[in-house]
Protein backbone atom coordinates (compact mmCIF):
# COMPACT_ATOMS: atom_id res chain seq x y z
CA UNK A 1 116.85 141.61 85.08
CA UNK A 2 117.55 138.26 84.51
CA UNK A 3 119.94 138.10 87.42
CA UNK A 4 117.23 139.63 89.87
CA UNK A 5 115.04 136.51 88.89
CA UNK A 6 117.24 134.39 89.73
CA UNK A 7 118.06 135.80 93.23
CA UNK A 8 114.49 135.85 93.90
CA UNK A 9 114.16 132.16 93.13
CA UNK A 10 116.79 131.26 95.21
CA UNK A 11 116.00 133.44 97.85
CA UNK A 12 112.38 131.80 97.60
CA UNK A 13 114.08 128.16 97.63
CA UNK A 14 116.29 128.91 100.26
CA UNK A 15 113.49 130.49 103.03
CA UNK A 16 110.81 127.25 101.36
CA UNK A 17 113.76 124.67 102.64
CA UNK A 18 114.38 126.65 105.65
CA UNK A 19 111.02 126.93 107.16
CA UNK A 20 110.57 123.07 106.29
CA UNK A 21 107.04 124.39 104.68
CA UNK A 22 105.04 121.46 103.48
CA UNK A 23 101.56 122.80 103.20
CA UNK A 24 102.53 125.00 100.25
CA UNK A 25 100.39 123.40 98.02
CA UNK A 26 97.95 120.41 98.50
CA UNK A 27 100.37 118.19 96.27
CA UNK A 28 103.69 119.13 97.95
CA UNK A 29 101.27 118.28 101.54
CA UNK A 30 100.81 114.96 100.47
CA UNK A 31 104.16 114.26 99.11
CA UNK A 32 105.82 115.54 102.27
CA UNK A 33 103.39 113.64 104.50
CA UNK A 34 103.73 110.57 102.11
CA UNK A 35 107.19 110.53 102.87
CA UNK A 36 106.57 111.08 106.52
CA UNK A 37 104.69 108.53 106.56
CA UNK A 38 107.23 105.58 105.15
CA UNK A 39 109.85 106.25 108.13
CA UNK A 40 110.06 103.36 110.71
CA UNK A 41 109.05 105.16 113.70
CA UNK A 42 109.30 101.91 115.97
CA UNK A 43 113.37 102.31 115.38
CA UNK A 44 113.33 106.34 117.00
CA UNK A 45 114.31 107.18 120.33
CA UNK A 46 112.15 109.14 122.71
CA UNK A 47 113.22 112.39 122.08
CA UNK A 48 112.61 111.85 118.21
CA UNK A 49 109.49 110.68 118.63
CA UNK A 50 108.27 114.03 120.04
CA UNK A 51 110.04 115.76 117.10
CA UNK A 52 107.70 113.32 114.62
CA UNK A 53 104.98 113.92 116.58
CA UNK A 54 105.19 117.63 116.62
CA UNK A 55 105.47 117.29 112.49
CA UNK A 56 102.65 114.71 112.56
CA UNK A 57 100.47 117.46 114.41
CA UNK A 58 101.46 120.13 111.90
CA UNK A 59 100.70 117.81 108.94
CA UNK A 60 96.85 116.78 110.21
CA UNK A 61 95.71 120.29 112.03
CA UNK A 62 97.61 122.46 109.76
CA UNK A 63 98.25 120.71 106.78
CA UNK A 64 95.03 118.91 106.13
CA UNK A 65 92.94 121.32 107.43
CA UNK A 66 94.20 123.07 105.05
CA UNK A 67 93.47 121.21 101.65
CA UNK A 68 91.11 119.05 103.37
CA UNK A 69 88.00 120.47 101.00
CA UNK A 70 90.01 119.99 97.93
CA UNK A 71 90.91 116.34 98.42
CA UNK A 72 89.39 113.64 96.43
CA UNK A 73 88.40 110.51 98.80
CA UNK A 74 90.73 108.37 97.35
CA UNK A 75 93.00 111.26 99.03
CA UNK A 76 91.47 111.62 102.14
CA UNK A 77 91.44 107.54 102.92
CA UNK A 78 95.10 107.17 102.20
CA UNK A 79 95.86 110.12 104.08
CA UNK A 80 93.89 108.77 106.90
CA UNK A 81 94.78 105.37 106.99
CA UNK A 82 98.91 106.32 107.04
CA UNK A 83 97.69 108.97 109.77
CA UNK A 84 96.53 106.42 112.22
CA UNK A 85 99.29 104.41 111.32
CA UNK A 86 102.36 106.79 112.12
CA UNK A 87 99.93 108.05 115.25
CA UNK A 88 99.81 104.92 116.53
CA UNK A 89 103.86 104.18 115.97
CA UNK A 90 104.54 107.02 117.70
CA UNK A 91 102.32 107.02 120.82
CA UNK A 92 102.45 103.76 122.38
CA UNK A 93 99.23 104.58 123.88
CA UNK A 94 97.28 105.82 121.11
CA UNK A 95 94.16 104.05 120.96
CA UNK A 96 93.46 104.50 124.78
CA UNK A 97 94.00 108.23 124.01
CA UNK A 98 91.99 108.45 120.96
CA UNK A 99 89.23 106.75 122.84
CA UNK A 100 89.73 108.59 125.96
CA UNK A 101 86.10 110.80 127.26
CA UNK A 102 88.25 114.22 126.64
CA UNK A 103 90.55 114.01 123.93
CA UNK A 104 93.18 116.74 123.08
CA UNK A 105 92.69 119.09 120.53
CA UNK A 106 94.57 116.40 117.59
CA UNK A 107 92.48 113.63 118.80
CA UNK A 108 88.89 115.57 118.79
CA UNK A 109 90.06 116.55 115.38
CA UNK A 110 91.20 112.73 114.16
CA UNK A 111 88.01 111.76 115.58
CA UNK A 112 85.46 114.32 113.84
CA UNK A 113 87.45 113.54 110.53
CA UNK A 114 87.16 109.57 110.28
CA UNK A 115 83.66 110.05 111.62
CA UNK A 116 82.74 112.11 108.51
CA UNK A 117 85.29 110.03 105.96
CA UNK A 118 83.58 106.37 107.58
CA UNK A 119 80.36 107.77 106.83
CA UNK A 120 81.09 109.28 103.29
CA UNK A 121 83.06 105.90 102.44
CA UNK A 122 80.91 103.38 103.66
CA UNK A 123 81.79 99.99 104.83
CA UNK A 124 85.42 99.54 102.37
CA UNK A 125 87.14 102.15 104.45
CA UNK A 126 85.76 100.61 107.91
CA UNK A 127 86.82 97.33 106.43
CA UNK A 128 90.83 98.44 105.67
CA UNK A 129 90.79 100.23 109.83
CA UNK A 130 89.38 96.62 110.57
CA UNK A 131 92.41 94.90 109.16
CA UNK A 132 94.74 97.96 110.01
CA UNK A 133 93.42 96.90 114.04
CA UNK A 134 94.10 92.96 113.30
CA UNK A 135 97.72 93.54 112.62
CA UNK A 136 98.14 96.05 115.91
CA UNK A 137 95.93 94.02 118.42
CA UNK A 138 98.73 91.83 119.46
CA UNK A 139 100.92 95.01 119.80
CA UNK A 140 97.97 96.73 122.16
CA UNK A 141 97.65 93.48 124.15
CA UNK A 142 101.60 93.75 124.61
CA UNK A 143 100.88 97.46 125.76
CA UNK A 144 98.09 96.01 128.10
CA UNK A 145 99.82 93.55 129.54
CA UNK A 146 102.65 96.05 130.39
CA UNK A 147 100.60 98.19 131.94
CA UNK A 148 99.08 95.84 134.34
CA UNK A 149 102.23 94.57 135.16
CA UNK A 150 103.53 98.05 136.20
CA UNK A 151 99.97 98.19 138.50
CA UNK A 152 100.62 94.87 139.92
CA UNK A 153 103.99 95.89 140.76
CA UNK A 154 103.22 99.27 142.27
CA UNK A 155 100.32 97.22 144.26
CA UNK A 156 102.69 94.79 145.50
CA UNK A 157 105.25 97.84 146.70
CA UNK A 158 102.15 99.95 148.38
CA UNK A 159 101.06 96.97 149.97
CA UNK A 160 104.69 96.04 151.10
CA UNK A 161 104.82 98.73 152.80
């Protein structure tokens, strides 16, 4: 009997670290997105940026969606505040597509859930995304500026020819 136990535990463990499950329960969520959250996306290449990005999708529409109603606030701002964090590492573009008129279905849903957390937190939380913006701005200027050196050059090419 004992012996069954055991298989079943390690057959559990084994299909758990196979499927790469991280909503299991609300505490291994956070954990696993906690640790998500500490990698240096800047560093990845292209390709492994997707990857991220598909697991950042699965932690915030799955994952938090999930355990969402069960999270403290303390929770909920600290999951936020590494969310738009790691978003904005790995999508160069992320505040002109989080701002965009028709957002995709991850950036309706980070939009409806700051909405609600800035309004249950009141000003501390819109403070921290204040100083979270300070430190990117010079990174979305450099992002600007790229950009409208790519238009000028495609202008100068069109007009070239």
């Amino acid at each position: 009997m004992v012996i069954y136990r055991r298989l079943y535990l390690l057959a559990f463990l084994f299909v758990f670290n196979a499927c790469g499950e991280t909503c299991l329960t609300k505490s291994s969520f956070l954990k696993a997105f906690d640790t998500f959250a500490q990698q240096d996306f800047t560093e990845f290449a292209q390709e492994e940026k997707g990857r991220a990005m598909e697991r950042y999708e699965k932690f915030v529409l799955k994952c938090h969606e999930k355990y969402k109603a069960s999270m403290t606030l303390d929770e909920r701002q600290e999951f936020w505040r590494q969310a738009i964090q790691v978003y904005s590492d790995l999508n160069e573009k992320a505040l002109r597509n989080f701002l965009r008129d028709n957002p995709d279905p991850l950036e309706q849903y980070m939009q409806d859930e700051l909405r609600n957390l800035i309004e249950e937190s009141g000003d501390d939380l819109a403070d921290d995304f204040k100083e979270m913006l300070k430190e990117e701005l010079p990174k979305i200027i450099d992002n600007f500026m790229d950009e409208i050196e790519k238009l000028g050059e495609e202008l100068k090419k069109m007009l070239e020819n």
